[in-house]
C-alpha atoms as a PDB file:
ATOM      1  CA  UNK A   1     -33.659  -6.583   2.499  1.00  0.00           C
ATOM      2  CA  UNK A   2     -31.851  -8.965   4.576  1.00  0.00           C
ATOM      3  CA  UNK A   3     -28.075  -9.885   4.049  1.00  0.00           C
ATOM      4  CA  UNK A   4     -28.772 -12.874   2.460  1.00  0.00           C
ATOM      5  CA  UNK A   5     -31.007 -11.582  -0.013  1.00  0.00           C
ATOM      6  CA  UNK A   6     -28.152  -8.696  -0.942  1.00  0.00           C
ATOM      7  CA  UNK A   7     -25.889 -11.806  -1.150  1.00  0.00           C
ATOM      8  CA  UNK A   8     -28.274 -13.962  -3.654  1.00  0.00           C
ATOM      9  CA  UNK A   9     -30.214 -10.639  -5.855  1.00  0.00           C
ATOM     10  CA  UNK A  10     -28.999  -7.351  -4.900  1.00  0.00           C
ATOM     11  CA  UNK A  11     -26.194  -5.266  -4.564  1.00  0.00           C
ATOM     12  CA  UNK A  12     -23.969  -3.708  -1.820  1.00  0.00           C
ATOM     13  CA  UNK A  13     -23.193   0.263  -1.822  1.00  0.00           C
ATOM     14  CA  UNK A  14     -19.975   0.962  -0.467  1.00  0.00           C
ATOM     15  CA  UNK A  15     -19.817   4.732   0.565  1.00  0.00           C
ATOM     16  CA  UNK A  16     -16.367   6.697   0.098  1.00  0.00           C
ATOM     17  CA  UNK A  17     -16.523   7.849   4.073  1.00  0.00           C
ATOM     18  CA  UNK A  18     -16.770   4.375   5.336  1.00  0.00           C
ATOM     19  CA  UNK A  19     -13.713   3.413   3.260  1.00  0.00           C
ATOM     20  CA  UNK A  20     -12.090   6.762   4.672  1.00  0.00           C
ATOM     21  CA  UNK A  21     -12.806   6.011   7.996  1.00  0.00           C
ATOM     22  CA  UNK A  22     -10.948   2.776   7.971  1.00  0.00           C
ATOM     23  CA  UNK A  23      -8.171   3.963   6.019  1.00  0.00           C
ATOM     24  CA  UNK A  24      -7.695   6.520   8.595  1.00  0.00           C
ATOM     25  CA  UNK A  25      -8.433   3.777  12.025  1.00  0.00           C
ATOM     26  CA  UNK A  26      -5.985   1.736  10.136  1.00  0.00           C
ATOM     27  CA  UNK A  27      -3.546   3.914   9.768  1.00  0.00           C
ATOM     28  CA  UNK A  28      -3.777   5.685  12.819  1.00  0.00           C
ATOM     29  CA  UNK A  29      -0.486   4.564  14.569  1.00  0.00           C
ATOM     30  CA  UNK A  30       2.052   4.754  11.255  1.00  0.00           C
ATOM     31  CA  UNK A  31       3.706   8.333  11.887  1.00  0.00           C
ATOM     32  CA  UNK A  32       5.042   8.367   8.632  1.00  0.00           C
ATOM     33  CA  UNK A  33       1.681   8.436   6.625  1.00  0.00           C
ATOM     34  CA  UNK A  34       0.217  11.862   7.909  1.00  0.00           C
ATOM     35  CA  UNK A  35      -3.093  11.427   5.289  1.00  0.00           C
ATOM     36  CA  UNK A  36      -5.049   9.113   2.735  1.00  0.00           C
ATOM     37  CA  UNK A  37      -8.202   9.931   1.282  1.00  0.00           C
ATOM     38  CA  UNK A  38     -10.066   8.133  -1.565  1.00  0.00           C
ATOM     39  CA  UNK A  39     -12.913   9.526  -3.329  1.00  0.00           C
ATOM     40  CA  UNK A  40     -14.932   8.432  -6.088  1.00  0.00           C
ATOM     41  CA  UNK A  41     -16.412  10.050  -9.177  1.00  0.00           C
ATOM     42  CA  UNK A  42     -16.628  10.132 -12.804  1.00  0.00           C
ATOM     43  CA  UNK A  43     -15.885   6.569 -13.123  1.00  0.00           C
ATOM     44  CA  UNK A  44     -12.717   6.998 -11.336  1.00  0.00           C
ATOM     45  CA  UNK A  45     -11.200   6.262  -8.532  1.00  0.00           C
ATOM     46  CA  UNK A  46      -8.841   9.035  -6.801  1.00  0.00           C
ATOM     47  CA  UNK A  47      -6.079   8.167  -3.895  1.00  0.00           C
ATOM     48  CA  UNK A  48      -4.314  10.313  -2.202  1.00  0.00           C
ATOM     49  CA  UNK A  49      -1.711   9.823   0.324  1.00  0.00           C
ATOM     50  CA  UNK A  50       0.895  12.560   2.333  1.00  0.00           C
ATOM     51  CA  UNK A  51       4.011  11.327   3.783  1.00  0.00           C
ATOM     52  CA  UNK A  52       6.187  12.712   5.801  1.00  0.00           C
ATOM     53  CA  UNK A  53       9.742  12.233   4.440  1.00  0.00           C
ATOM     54  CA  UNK A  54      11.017  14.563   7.191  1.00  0.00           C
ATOM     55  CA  UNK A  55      10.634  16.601  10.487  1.00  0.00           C
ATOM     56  CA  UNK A  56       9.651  19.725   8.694  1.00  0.00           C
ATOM     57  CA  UNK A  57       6.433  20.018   6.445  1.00  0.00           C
ATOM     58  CA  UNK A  58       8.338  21.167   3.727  1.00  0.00           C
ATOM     59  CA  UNK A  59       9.557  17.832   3.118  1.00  0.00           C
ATOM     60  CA  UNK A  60       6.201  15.719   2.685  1.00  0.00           C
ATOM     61  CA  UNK A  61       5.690  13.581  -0.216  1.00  0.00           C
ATOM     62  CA  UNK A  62       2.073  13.707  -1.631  1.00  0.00           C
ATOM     63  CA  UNK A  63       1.173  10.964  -3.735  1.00  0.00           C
ATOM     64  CA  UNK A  64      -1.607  10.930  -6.026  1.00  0.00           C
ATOM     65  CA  UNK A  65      -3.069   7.980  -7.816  1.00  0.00           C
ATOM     66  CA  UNK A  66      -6.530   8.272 -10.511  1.00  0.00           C
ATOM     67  CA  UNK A  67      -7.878   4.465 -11.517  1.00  0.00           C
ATOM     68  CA  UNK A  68      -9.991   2.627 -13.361  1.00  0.00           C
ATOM     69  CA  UNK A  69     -11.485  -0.124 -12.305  1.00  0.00           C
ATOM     70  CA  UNK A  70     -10.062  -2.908 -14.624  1.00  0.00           C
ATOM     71  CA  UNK A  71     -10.457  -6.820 -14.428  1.00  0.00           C
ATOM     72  CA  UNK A  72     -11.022  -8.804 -11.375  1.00  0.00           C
ATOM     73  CA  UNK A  73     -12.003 -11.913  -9.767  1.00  0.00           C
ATOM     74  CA  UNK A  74     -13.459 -12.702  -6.511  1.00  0.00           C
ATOM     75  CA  UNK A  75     -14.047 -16.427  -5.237  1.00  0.00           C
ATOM     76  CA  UNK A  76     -13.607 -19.153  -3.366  1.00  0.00           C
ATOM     77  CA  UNK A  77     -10.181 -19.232  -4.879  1.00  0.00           C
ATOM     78  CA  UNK A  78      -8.900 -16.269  -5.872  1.00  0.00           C
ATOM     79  CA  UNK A  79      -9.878 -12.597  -4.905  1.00  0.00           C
ATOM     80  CA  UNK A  80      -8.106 -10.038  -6.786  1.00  0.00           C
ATOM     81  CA  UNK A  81      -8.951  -6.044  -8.776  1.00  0.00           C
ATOM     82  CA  UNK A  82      -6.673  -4.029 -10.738  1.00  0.00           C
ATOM     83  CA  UNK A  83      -6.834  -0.865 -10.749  1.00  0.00           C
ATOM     84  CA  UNK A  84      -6.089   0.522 -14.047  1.00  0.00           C
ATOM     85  CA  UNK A  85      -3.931   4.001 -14.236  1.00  0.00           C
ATOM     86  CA  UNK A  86      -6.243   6.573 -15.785  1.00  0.00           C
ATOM     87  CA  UNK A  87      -3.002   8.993 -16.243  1.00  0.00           C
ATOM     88  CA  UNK A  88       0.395   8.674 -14.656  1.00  0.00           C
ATOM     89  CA  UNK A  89       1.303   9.215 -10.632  1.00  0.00           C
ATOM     90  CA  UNK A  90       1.217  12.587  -9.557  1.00  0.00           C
ATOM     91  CA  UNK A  91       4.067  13.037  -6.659  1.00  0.00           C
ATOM     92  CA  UNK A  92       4.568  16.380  -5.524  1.00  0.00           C
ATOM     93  CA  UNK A  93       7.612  17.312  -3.313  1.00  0.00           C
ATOM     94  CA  UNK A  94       9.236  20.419  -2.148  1.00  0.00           C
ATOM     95  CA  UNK A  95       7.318  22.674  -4.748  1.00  0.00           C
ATOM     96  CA  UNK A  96       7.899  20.219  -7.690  1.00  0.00           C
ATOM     97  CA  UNK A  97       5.221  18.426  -9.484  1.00  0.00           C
ATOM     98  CA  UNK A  98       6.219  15.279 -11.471  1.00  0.00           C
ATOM     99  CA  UNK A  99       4.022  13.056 -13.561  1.00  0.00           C
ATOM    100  CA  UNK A 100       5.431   9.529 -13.681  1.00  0.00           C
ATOM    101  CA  UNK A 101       4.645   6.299 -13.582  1.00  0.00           C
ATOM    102  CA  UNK A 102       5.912   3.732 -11.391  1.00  0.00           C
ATOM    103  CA  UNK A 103       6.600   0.348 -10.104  1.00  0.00           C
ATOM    104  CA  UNK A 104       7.313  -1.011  -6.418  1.00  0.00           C
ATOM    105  CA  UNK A 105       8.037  -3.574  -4.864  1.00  0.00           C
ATOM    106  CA  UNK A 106       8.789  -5.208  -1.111  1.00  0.00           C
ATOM    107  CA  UNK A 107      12.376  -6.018  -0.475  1.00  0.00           C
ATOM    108  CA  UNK A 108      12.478  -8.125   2.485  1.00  0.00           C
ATOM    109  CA  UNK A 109      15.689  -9.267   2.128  1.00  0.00           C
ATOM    110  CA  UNK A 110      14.317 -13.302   2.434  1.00  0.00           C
ATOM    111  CA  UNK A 111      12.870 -12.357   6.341  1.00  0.00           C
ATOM    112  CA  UNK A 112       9.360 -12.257   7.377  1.00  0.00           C
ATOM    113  CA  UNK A 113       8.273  -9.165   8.261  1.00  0.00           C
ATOM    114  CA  UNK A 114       6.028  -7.684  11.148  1.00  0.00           C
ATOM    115  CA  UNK A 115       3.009  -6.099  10.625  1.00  0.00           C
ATOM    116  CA  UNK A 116       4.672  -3.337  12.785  1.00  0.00           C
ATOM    117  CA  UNK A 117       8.165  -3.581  11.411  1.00  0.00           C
ATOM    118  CA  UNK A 118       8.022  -1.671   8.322  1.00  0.00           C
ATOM    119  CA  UNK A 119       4.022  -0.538   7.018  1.00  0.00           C
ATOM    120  CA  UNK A 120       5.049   0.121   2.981  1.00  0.00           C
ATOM    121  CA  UNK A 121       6.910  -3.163   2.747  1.00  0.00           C
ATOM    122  CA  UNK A 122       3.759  -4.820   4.728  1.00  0.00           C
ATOM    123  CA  UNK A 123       1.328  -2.814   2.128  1.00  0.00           C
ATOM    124  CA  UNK A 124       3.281  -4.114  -1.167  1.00  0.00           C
ATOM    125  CA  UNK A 125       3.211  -7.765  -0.191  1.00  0.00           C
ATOM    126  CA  UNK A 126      -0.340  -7.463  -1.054  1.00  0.00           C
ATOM    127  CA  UNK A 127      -0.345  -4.633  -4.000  1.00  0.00           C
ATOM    128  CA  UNK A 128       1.712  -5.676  -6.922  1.00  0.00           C
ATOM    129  CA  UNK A 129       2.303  -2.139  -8.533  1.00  0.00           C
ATOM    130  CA  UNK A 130       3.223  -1.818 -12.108  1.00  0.00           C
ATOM    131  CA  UNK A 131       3.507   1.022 -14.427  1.00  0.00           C
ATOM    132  CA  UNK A 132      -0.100   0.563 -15.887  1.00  0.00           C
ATOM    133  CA  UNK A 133      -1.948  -1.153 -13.043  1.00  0.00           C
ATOM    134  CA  UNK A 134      -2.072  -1.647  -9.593  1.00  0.00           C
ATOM    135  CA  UNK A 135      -3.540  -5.286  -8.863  1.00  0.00           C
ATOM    136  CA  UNK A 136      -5.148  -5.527  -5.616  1.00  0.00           C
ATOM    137  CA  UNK A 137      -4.798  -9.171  -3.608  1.00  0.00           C
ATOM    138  CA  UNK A 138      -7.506  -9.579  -0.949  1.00  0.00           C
ATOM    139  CA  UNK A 139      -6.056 -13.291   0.289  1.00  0.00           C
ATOM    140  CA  UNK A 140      -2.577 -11.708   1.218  1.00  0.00           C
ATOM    141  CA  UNK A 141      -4.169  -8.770   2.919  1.00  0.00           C
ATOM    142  CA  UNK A 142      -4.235  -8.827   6.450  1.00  0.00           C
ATOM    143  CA  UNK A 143      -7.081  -9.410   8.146  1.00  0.00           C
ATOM    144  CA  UNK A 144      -9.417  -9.381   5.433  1.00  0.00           C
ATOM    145  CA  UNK A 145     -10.779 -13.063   5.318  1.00  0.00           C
ATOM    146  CA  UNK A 146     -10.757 -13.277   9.158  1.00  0.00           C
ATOM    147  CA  UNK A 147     -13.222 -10.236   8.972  1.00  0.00           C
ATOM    148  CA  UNK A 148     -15.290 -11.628   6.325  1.00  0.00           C
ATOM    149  CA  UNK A 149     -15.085 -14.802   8.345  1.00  0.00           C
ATOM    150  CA  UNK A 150     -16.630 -12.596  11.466  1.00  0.00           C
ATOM    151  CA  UNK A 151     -19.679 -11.465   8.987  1.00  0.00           C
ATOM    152  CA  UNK A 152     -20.534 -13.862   6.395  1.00  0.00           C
ATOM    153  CA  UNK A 153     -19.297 -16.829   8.347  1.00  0.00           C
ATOM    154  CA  UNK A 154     -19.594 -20.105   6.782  1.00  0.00           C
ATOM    155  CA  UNK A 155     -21.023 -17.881   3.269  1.00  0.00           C
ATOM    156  CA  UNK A 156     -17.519 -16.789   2.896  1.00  0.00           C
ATOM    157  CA  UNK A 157     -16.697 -19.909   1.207  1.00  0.00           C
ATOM    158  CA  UNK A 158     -19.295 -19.284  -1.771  1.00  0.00           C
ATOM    159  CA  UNK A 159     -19.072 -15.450  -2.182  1.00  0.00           C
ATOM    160  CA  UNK A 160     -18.758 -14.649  -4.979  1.00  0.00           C
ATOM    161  CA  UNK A 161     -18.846 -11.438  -6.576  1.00  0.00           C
ATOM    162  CA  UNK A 162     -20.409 -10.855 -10.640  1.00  0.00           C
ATOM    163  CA  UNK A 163     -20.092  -7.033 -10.809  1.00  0.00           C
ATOM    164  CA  UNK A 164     -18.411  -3.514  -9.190  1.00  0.00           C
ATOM    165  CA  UNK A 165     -19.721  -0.025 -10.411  1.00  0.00           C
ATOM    166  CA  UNK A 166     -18.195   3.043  -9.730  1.00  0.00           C
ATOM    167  CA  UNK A 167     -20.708   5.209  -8.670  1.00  0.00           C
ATOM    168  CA  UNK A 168     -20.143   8.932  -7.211  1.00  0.00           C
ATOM    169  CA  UNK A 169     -18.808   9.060  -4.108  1.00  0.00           C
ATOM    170  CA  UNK A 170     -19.998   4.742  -3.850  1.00  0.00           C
ATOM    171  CA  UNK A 171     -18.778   1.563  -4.647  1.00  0.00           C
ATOM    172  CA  UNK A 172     -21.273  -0.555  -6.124  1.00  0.00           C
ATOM    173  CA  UNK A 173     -20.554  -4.687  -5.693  1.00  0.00           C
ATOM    174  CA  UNK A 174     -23.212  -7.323  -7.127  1.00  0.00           C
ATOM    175  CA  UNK A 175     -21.995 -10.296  -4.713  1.00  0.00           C
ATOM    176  CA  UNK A 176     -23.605 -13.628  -5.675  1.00  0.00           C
ATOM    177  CA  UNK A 177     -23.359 -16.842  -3.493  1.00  0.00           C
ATOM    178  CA  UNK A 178     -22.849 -19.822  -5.787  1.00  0.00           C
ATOM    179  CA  UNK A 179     -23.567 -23.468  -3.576  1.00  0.00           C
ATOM    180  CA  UNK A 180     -21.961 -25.612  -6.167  1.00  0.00           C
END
């Protein structure tokens, strides 16, 4: 089926190791992230992340996140998911286990920041993180419509997306082009 027809009746799979992969490319040059994996089942959506909050090992912070996929909106105007916490954070440091849940948010002190200057207050201008839900927004993430751009070209515009399934190990979108 051509890309088109995916676009007007059919659905896009989105595999776990092709997220992965770019996580990992993306990431590749920030020493202070040494890992993030996501994987996908039971309806869920797992992240997990190790940082290194030292020079020894013993000091890494691993983060881990389970979601639900919650409401969301993707159009010409706005492009958006939450994520919905299925139970709170895990963070494990140093031996120590603690359940929690959290907010963040970027302090920039009222300057612009690089992309290079500092990655996790780059990453929260685009995730707004709240104790119950982590809201996802495509527009402010960089890169994303200039990639889009490269694919879909002038289809950008219209896409629309009707559906996402979580699927094991897959992402399941039911994009929809709407001309009007």
């Amino acid at each position: 089926m051509a890309l088109l027809d995916y676009l007007f009746h059919g659905t896009l799979t989105v595999h776990q190791d092709l997220i992965n992969r770019s996580l990992k490319e993306a990431l590749s040059e920030i020493e202070t992230i040494k890992e993030m994996h996501l994987s996908i089942a039971g309806g869920k959506i797992k992240f997990t992340a190790l940082f290194a909050a030292g020079k020894e090992p013993k000091s890494d912070i691993r983060l881990t996140i389970n979601a639900l996929p919650g409401n969301f909106e993707f159009n010409r105007h706005h492009r958006y998911l939450e994520l919905l916490l299925a139970e709170p954070v895990l963070i494990e440091f140093g031996g120590a286990k603690i359940r929690a849940r959290f907010t963040a948010e970027a302090q920039t002190g009222g300057r612009d920041i690089n992309d290079g200057e500092n990655f996790l207050t780059g990453v929260l201008r685009y995730l707004d993180i709240k104790e119950d839900r982590i809201t996802v927004d495509f527009n402010r993430l960089p890169g994303f419509n200039e990639a889009l751009q490269k694919k879909l070209g002038f289809l950008l515009k219209y896409l629309e997306i009707a559906g996402i399934e979580l699927e094991d190990e897959k992402i399941v979108i039911r994009p929809a082009v709407k001309l009007f």
